[in-house]
Structures are given as structure tokens and as C-alpha cells.
Protein backbone atom coordinates (compact mmCIF):
# COMPACT_ATOMS: atom_id res chain seq x y z
CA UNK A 1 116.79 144.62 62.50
CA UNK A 2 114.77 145.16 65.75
CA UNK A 3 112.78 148.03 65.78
CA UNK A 4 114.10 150.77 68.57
CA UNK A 5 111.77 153.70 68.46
CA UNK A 6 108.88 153.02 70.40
CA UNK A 7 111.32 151.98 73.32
CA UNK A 8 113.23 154.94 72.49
CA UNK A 9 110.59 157.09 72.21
CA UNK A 10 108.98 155.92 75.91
CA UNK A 11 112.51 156.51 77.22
CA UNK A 12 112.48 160.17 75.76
CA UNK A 13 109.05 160.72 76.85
CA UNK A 14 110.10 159.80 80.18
CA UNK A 15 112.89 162.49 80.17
CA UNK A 16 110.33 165.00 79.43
CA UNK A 17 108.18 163.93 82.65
CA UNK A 18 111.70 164.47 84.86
CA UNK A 19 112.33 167.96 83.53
CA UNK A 20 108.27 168.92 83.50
CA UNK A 21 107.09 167.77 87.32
CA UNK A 22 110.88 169.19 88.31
CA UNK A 23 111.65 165.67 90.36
CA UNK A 24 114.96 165.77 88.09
CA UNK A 25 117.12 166.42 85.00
CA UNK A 26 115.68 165.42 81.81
CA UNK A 27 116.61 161.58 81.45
CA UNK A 28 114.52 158.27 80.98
CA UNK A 29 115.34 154.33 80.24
CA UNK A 30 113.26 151.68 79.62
CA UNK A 31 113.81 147.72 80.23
CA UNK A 32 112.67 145.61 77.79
CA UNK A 33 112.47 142.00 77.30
CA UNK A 34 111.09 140.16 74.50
CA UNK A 35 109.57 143.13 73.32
CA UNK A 36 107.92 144.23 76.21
CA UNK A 37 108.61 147.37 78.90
CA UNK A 38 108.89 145.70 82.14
CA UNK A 39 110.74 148.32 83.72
CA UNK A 40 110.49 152.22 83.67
CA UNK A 41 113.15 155.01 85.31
CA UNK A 42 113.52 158.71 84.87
CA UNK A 43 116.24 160.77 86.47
CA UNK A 44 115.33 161.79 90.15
CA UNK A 45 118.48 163.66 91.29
CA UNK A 46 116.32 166.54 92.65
CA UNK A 47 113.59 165.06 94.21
CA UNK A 48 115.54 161.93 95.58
CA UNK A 49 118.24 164.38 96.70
CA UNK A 50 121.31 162.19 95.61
CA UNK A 51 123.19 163.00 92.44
CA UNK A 52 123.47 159.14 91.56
CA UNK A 53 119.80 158.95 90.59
CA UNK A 54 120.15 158.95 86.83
CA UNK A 55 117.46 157.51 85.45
CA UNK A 56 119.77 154.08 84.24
CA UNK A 57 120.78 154.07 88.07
CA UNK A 58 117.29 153.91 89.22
CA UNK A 59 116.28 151.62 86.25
CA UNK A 60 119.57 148.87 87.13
CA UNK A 61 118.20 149.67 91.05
CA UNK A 62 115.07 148.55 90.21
CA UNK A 63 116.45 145.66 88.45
CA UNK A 64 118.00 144.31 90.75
CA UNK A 65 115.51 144.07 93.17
CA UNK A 66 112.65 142.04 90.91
CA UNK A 67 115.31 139.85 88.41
CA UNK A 68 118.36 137.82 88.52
CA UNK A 69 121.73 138.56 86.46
CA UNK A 70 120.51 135.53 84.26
CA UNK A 71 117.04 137.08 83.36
CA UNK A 72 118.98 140.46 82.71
CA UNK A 73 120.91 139.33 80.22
CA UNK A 74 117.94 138.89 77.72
CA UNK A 75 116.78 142.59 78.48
CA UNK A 76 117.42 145.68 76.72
CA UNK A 77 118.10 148.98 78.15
CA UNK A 78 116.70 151.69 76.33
CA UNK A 79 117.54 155.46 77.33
CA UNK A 80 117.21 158.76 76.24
CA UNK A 81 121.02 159.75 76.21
CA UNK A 82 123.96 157.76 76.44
CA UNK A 83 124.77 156.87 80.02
CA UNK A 84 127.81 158.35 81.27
CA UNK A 85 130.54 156.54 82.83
CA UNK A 86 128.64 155.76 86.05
CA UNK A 87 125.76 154.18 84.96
CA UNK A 88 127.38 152.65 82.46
CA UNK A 89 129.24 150.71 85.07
CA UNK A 90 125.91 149.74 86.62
CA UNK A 91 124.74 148.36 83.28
CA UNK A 92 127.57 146.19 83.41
CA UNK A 93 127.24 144.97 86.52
CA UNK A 94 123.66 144.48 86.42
CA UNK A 95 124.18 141.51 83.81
CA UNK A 96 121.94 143.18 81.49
CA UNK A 97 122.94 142.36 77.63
CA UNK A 98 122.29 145.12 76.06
CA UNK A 99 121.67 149.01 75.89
CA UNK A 100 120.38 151.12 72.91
CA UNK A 101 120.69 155.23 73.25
CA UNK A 102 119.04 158.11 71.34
CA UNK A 103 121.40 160.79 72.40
CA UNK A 104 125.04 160.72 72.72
CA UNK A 105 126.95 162.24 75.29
CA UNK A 106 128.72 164.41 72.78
CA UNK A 107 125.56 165.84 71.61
CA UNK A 108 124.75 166.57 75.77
CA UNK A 109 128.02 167.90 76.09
CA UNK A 110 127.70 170.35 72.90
CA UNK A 111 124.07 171.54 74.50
CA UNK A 112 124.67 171.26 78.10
CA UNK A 113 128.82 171.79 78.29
CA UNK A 114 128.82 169.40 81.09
CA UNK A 115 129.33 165.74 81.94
CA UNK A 116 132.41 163.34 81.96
CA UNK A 117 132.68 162.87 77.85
CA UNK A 118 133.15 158.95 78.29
CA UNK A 119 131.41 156.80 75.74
CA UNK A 120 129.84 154.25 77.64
CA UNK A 121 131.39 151.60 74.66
CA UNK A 122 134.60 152.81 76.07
CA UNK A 123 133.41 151.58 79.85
CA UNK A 124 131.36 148.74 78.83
CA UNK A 125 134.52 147.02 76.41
CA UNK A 126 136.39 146.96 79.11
CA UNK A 127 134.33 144.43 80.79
CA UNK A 128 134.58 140.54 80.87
CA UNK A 129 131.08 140.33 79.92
CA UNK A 130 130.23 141.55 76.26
CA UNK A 131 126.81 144.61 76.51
CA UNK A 132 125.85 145.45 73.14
CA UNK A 133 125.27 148.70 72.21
CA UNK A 134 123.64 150.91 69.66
CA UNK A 135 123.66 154.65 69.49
CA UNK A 136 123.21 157.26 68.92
CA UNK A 137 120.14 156.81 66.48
CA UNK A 138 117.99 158.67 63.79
CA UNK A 139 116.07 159.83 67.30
CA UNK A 140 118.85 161.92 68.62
CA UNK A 141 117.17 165.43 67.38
CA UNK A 142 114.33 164.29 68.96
CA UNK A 143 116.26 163.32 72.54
CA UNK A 144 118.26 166.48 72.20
CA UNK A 145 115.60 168.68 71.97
CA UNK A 146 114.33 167.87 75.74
CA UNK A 147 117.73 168.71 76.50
CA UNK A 148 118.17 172.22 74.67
CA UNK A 149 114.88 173.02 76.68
CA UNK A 150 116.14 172.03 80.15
CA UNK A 151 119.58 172.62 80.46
CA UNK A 152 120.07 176.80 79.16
CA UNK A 153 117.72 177.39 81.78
CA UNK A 154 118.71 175.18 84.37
CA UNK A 155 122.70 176.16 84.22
CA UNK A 156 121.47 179.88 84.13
CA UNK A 157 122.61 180.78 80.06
CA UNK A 158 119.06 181.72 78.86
């Protein structure tokens, strides 16, 4: 079994740097590809000023402007918290083959009591195309944690 946790941890780590420098809600992803990061994304809704810049949007964004569909589909996508139904979508679409997740987006939901509450395995079977994923995993305390820091504060319940 492939080992996920430095990837995972780099994509939490990530999160951290979005809620810390205030550019946007705590979310990160990672791209790897033969067990390498070629690609790193944190959430930028704030500072980019557009509500689509989750940090999987930016990461598929990026993406798509350096590699090819083909090339994707060798690449993981590791993030911090389950994508919701959005960039779940964009996974998809991207051609990437695969996407492994620390938190879920029950856990978010339970902390933050927002978000759509749409597995992304829900989106992503829909699709043609076959994205593995894996998730949540034994680094979802961890994940979560950057979460119960940002979000009582930032919906005003601390």
C-alpha cells in the first residue's frame, strides 16, 4: 500500500498557510506523480476574491495549464478535506486518476455546519471515467484540527 502521509501532511500544512497569511479558508492539495509533488494549491477565496478558489480548483487550474489529460491520469490529488461537489467535478474533468483526502466533508460539516454534504465518491461514480479515491484517513484529527481553529472564529461562534 502506497504511503499517503507525507502528501497528506504537505496538503494539511498548506491549509494552515491559507488560514495563517488570511489569503483564504483553511484548505490545501497536492499533485503528485510518481511520488513526487509537482503541483501545490491552497484555498484563495479571500485574497483572489472569487468563491471558486478552493484550493483543488486552483490545483486542477494549474493543471491544466502545464499537463495534458493523458499525463493527469497518472497523478494523485492529495487534499486536506474532501472536495465538495464542485471541485470534485473539476477532478473529473481534469483527467486526473486519482484523489486521496484526510478530512471528510462530514467531519467539516460537524465543525464548520456548512458546505453541500456531497461525498465526492458520490460525484466522481457518476462519471464515465473511473477516479479512485481514498478517504478519509488515520490523518483526519490532524486535518480537522486546522479546521476547529478557523472556522468558530471565522463564522462568528467563538
Amino acid at each position: 500500500m502506497e504511503n499517503h502521509e507525507p502528501f497528506l501532511r504537505e496538503a494539511i500544512a498548506l491549509s494552515r498557510s491559507a488560514m495563517e497569511h488570511g489569503g483564504g479558508e483553511p484548505f490545501g492539495s497536492v499533485l503528485v506523480r510518481d511520488g513526487e509533488v509537482i503541483l501545490r494549491a491552497e484555498n484563495t477565496v479571500f485574497s483572489g476574491r472569487d468563491m471558486t478558489n478552493h484550493a483543488e480548483m486552483n490545483l486542477v487550474k494549474l493543471a491544466a495549464q502545464h499537463y495534458d489529460a493523458a499525463f493527469l491520469a497518472g497523478c494523485t490529488l492529495y487534499t486536506s478535506t474532501e472536495p465538495c461537489a464542485m471541485c470534485a467535478g473539476a477532478i473529473y474533468w481534469s483527467g486526473i486518476g486519482s484523489m486521496v483526502f484526510a478530512c471528510s466533508e462530514t467531519r467539516l460539516g460537524e465543525i464548520a455546519g456548512i458546505g453541500l454534504n456531497v461525498p465526492s465518491r458520490a460525484v466522481l461514480q457518476t462519471g464515465a471515467r473511473v477516479v479512485t479515491v481514498v478517504g478519509p484517513t488515520n490523518l483526519e484529527d490532524e486535518a480537522a484540527e486546522v479546521h476547529q481553529q478557523f472556522w468558530p472564529k471565522h463564522l462568528g461562534k467563538a
